[in-house]
PDB file of N, CA and C in Angstrom:
ATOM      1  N   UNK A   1     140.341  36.105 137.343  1.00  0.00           N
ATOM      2  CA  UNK A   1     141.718  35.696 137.131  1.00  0.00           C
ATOM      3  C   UNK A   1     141.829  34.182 137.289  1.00  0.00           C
ATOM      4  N   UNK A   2     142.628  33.742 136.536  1.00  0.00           N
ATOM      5  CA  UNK A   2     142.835  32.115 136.469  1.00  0.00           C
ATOM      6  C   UNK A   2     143.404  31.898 137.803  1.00  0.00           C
ATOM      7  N   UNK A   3     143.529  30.265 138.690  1.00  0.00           N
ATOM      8  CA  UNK A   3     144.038  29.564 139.704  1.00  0.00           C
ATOM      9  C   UNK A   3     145.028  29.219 138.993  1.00  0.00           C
ATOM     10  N   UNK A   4     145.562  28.865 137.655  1.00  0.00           N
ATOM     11  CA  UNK A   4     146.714  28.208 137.043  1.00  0.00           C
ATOM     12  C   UNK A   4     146.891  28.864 135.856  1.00  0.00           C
ATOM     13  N   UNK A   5     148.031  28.479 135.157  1.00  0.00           N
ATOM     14  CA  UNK A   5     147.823  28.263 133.956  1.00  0.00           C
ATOM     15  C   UNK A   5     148.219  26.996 132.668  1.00  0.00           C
ATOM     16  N   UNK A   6     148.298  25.941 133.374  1.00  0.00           N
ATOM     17  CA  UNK A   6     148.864  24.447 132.817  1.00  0.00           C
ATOM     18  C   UNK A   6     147.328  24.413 132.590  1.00  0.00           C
ATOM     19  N   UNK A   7     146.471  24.411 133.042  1.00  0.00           N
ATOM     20  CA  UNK A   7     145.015  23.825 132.562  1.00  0.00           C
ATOM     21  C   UNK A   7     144.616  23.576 131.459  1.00  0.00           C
ATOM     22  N   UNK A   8     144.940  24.649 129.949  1.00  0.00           N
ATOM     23  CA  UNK A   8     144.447  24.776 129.178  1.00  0.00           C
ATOM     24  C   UNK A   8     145.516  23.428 128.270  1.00  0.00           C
ATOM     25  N   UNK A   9     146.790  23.375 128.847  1.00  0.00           N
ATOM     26  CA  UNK A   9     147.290  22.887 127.925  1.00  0.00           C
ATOM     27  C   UNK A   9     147.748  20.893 128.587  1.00  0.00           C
ATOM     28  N   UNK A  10     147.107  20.863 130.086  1.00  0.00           N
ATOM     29  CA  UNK A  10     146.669  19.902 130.340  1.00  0.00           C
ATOM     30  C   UNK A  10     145.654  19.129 129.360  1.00  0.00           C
ATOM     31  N   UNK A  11     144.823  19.889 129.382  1.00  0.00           N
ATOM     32  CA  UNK A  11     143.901  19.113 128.422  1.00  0.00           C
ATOM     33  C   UNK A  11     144.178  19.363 127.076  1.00  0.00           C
ATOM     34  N   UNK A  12     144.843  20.301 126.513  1.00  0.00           N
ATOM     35  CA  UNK A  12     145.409  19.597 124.909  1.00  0.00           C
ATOM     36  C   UNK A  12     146.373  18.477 125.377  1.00  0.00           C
ATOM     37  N   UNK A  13     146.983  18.467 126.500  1.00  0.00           N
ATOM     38  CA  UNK A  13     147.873  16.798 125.922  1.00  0.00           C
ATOM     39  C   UNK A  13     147.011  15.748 126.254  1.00  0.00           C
ATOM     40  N   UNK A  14     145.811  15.544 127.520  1.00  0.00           N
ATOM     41  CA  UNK A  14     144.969  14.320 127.307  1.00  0.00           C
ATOM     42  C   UNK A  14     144.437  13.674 126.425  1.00  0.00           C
ATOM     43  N   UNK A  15     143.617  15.333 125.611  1.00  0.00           N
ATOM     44  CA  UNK A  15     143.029  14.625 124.542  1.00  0.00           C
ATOM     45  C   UNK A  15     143.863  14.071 123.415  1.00  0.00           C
ATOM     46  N   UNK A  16     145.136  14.623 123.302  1.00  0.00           N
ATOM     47  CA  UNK A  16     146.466  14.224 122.318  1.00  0.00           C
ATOM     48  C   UNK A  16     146.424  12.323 123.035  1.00  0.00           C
ATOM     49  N   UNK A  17     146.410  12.315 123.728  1.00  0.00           N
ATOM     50  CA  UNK A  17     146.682  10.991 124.238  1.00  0.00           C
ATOM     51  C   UNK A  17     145.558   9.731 124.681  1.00  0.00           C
ATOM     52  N   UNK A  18     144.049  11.131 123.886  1.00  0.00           N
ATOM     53  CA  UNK A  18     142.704  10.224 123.795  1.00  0.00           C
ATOM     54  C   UNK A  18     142.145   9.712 125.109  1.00  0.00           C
ATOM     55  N   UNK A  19     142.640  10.571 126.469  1.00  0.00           N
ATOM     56  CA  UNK A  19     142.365  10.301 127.512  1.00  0.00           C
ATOM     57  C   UNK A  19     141.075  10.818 127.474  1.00  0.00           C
ATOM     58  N   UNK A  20     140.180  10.789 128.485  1.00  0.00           N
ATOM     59  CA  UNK A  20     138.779  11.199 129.354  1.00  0.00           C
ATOM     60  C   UNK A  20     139.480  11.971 130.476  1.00  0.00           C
ATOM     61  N   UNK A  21     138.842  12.978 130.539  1.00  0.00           N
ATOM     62  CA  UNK A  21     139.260  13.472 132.480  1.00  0.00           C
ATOM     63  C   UNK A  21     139.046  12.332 133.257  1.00  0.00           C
ATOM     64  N   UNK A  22     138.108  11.435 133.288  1.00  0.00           N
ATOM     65  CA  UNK A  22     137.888  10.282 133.759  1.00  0.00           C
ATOM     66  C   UNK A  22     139.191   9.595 133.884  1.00  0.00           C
ATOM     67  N   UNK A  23     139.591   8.995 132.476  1.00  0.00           N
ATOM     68  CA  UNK A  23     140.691   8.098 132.810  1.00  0.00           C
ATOM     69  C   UNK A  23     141.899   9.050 133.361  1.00  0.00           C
ATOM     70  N   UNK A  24     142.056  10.288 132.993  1.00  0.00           N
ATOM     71  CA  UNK A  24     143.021  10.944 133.608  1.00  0.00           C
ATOM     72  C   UNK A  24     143.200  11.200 135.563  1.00  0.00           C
ATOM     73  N   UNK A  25     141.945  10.638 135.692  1.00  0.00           N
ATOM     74  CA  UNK A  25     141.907  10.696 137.044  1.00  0.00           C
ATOM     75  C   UNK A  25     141.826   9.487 137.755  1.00  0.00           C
ATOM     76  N   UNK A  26     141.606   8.645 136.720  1.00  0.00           N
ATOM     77  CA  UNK A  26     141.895   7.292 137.181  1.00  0.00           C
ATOM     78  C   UNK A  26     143.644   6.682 137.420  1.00  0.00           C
ATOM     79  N   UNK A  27     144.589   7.485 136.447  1.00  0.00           N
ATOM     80  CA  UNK A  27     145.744   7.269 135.873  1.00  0.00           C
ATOM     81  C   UNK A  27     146.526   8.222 137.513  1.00  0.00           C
ATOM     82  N   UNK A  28     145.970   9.101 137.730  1.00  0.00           N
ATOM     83  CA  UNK A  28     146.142  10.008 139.202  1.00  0.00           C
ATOM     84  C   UNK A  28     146.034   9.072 140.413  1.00  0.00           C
ATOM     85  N   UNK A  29     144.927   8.846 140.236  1.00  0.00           N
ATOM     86  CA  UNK A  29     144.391   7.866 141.553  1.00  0.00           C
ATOM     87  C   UNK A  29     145.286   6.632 141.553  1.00  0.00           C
ATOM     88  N   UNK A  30     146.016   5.979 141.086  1.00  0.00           N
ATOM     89  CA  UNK A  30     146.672   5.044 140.695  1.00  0.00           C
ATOM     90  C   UNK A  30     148.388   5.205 141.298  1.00  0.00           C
ATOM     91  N   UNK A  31     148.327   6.903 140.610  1.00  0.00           N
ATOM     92  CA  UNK A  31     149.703   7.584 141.950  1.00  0.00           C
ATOM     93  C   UNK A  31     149.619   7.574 143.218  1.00  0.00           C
ATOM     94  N   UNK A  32     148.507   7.681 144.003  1.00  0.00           N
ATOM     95  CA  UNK A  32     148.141   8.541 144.983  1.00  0.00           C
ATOM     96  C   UNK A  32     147.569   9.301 144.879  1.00  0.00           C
ATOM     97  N   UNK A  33     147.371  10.202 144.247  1.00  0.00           N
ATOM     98  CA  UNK A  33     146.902  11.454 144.323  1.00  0.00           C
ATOM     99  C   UNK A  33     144.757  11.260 144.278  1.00  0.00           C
ATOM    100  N   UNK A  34     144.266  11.804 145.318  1.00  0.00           N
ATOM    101  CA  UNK A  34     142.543  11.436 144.884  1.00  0.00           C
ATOM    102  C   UNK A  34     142.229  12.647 144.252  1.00  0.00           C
ATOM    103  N   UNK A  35     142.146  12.141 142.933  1.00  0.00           N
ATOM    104  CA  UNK A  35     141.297  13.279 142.144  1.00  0.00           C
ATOM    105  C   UNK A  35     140.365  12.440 141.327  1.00  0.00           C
ATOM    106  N   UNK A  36     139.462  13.030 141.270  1.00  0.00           N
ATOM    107  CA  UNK A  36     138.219  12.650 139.956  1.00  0.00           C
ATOM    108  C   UNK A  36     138.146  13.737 138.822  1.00  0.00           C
ATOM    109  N   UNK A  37     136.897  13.206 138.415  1.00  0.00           N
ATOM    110  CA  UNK A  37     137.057  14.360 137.053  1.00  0.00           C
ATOM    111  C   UNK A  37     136.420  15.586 137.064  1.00  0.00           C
ATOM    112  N   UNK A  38     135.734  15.775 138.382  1.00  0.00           N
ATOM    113  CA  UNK A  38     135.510  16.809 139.220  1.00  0.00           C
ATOM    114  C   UNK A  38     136.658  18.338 139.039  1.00  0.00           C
ATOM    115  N   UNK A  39     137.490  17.636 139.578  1.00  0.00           N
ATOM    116  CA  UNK A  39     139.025  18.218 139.720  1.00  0.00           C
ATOM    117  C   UNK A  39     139.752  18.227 138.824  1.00  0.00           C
ATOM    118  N   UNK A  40     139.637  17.223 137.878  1.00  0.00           N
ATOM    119  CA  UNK A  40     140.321  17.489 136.305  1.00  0.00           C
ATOM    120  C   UNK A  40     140.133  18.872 135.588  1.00  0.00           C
ATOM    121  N   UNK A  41     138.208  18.336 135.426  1.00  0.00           N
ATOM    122  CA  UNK A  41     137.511  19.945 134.654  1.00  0.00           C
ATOM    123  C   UNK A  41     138.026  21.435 135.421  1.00  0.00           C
ATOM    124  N   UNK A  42     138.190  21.215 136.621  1.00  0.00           N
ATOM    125  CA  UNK A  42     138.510  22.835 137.186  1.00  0.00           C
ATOM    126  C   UNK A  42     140.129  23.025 137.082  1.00  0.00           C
ATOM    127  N   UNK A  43     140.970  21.987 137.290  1.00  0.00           N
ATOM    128  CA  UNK A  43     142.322  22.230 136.749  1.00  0.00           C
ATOM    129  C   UNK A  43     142.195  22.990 135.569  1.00  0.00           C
ATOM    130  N   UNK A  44     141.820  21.883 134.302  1.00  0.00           N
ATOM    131  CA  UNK A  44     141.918  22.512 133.038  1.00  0.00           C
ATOM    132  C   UNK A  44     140.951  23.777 132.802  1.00  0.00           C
ATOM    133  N   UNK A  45     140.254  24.468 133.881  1.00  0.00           N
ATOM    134  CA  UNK A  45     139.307  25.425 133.241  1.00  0.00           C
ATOM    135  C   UNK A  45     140.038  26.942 134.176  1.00  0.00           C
ATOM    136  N   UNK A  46     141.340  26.579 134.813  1.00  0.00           N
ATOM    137  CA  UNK A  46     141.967  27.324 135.337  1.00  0.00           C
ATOM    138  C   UNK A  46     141.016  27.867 136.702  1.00  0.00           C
ATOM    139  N   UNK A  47     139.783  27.033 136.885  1.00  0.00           N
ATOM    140  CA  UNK A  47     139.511  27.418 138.284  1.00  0.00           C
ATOM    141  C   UNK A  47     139.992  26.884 139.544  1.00  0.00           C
ATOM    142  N   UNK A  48     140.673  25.541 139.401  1.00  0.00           N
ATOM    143  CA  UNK A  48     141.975  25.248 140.828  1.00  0.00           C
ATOM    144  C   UNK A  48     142.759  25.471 140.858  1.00  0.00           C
ATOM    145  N   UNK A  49     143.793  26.079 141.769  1.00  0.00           N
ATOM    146  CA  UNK A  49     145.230  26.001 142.126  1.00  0.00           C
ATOM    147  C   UNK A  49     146.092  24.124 141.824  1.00  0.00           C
ATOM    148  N   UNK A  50     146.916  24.323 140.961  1.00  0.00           N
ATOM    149  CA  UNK A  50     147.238  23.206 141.152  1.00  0.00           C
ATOM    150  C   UNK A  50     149.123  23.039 142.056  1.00  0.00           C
ATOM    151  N   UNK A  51     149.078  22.169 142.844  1.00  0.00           N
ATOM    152  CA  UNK A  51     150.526  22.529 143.168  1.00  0.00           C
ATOM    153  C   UNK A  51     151.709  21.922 142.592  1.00  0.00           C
ATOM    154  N   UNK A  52     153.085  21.830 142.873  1.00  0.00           N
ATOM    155  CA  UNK A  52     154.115  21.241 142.534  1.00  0.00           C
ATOM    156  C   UNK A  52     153.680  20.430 142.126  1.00  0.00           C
ATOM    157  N   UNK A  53     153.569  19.730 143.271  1.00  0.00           N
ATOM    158  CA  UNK A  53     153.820  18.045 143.233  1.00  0.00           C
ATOM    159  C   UNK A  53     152.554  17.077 142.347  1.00  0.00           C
ATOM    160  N   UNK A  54     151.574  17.562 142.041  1.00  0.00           N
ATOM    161  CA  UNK A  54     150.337  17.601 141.716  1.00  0.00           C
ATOM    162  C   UNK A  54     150.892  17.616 139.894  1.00  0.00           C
ATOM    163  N   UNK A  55     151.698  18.744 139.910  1.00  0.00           N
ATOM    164  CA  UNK A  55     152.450  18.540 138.361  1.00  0.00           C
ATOM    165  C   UNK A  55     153.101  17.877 138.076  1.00  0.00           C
ATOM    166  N   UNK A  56     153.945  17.029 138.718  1.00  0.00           N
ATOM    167  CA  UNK A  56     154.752  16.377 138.633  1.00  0.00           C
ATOM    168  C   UNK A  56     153.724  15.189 138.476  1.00  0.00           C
ATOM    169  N   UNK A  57     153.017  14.697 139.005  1.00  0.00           N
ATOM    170  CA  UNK A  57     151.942  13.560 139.171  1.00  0.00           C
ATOM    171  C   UNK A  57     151.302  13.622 137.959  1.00  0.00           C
ATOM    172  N   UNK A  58     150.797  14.749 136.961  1.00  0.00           N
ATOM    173  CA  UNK A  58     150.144  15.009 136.148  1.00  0.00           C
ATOM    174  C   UNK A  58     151.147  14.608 134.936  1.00  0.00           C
ATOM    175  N   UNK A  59     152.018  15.466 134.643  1.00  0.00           N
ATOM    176  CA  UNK A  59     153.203  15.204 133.936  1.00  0.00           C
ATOM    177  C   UNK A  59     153.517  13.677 133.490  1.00  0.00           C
ATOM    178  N   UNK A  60     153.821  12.786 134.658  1.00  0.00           N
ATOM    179  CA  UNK A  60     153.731  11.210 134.803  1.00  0.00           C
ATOM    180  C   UNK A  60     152.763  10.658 133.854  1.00  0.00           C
ATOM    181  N   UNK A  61     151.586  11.172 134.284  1.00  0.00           N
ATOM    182  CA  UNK A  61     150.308  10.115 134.048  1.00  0.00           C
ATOM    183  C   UNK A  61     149.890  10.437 132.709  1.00  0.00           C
ATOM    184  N   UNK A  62     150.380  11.881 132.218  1.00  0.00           N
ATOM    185  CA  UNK A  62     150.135  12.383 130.176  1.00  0.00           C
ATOM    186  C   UNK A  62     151.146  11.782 129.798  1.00  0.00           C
ATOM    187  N   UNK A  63     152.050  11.115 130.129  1.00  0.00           N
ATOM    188  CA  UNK A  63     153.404  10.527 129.749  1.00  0.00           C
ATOM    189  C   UNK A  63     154.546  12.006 128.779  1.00  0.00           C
ATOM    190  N   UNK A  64     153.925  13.045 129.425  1.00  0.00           N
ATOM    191  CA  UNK A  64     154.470  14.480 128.994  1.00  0.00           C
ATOM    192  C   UNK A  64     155.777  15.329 130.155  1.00  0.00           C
ATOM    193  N   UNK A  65     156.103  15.740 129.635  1.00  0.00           N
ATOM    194  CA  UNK A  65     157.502  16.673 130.381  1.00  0.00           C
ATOM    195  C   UNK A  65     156.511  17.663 130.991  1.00  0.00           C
ATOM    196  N   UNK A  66     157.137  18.209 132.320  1.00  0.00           N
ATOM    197  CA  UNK A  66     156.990  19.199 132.892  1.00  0.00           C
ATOM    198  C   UNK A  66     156.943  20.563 131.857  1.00  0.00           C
ATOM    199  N   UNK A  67     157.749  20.733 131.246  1.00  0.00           N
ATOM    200  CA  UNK A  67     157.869  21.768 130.910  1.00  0.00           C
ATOM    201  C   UNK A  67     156.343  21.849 129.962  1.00  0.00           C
ATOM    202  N   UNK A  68     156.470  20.785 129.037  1.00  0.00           N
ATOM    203  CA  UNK A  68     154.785  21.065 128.094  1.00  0.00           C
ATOM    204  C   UNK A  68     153.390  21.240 128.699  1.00  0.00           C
ATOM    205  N   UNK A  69     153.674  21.101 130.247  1.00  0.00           N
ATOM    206  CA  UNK A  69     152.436  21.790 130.630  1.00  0.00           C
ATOM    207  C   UNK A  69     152.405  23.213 130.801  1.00  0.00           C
ATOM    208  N   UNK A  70     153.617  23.483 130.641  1.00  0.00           N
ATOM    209  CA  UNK A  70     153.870  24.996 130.579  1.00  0.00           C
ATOM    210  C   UNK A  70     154.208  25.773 129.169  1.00  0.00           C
ATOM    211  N   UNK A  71     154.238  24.700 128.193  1.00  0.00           N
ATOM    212  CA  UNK A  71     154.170  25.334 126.915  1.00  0.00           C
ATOM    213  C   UNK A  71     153.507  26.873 126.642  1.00  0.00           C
ATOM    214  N   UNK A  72     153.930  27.643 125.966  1.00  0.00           N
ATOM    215  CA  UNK A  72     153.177  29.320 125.391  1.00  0.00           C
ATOM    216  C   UNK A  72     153.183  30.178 126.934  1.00  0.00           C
ATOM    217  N   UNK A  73     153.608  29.343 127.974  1.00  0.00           N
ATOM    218  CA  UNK A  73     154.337  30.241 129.149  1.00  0.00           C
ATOM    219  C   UNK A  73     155.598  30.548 129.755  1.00  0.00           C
ATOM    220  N   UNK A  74     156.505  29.603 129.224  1.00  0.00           N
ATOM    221  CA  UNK A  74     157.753  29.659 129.446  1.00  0.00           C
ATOM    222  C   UNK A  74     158.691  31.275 129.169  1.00  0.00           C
ATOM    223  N   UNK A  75     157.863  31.182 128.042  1.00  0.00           N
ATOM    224  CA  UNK A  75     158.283  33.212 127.855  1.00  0.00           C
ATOM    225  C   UNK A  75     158.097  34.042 129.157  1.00  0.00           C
ATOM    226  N   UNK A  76     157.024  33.869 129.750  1.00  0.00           N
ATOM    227  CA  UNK A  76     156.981  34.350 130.831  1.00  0.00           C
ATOM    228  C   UNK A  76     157.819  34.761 131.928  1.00  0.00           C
ATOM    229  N   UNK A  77     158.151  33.256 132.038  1.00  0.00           N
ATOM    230  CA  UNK A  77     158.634  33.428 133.105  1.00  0.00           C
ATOM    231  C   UNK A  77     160.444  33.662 132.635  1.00  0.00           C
ATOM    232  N   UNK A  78     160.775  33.512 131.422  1.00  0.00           N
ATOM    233  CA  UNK A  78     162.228  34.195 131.401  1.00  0.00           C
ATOM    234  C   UNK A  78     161.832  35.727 131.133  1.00  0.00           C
ATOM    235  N   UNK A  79     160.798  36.603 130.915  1.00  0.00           N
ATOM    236  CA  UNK A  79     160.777  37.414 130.785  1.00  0.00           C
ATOM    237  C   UNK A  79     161.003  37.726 132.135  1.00  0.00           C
ATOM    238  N   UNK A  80     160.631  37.774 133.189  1.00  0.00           N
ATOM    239  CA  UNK A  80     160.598  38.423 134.382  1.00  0.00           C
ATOM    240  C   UNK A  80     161.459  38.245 134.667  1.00  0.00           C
ATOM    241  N   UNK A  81     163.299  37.351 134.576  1.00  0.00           N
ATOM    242  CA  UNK A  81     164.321  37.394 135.019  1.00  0.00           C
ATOM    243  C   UNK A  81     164.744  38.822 134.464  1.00  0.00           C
TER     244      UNK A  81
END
């Protein structure tokens, strides 16, 4: 079972934006947040938990909305209301 599910579509917006996990973790590290590209690859491969605030940080640094990391899941979660 996946740790997330923004991962997959984390990395369609980097590469949309011609990033490296590299620079994406450089663009992190720059928030605060210490991540390398260690932690990039397992975000996007749905093997880390990622949290709130961690999205919000991510969100920032793709220059993308919260919500498009949640793109093709949003159904989801109005389904369960």
């Amino acid at each position: 079972m996946k740790a997330n599910i923004t991962g997959s579509n984390i990395r369609k917006i980097r590469l949309m934006n011609n990033l490296t996990q590299e620079d994406l973790a450089i663009k992190l590290n720059l928030q605060g947040l210490s991540f390398d590209r260690t932690i990039i690859s397992k975000i996007e491969n749905g093997i880390r938990e990622v949290t709130d605030i961690e999205l919000l940080y991510i969100s920032k640094a793709l220059n993308a909305s919260i919500l498009d990391l949640f793109e093709n899941y949003i159904w989801l979660m109005i389904k369960e209301d």
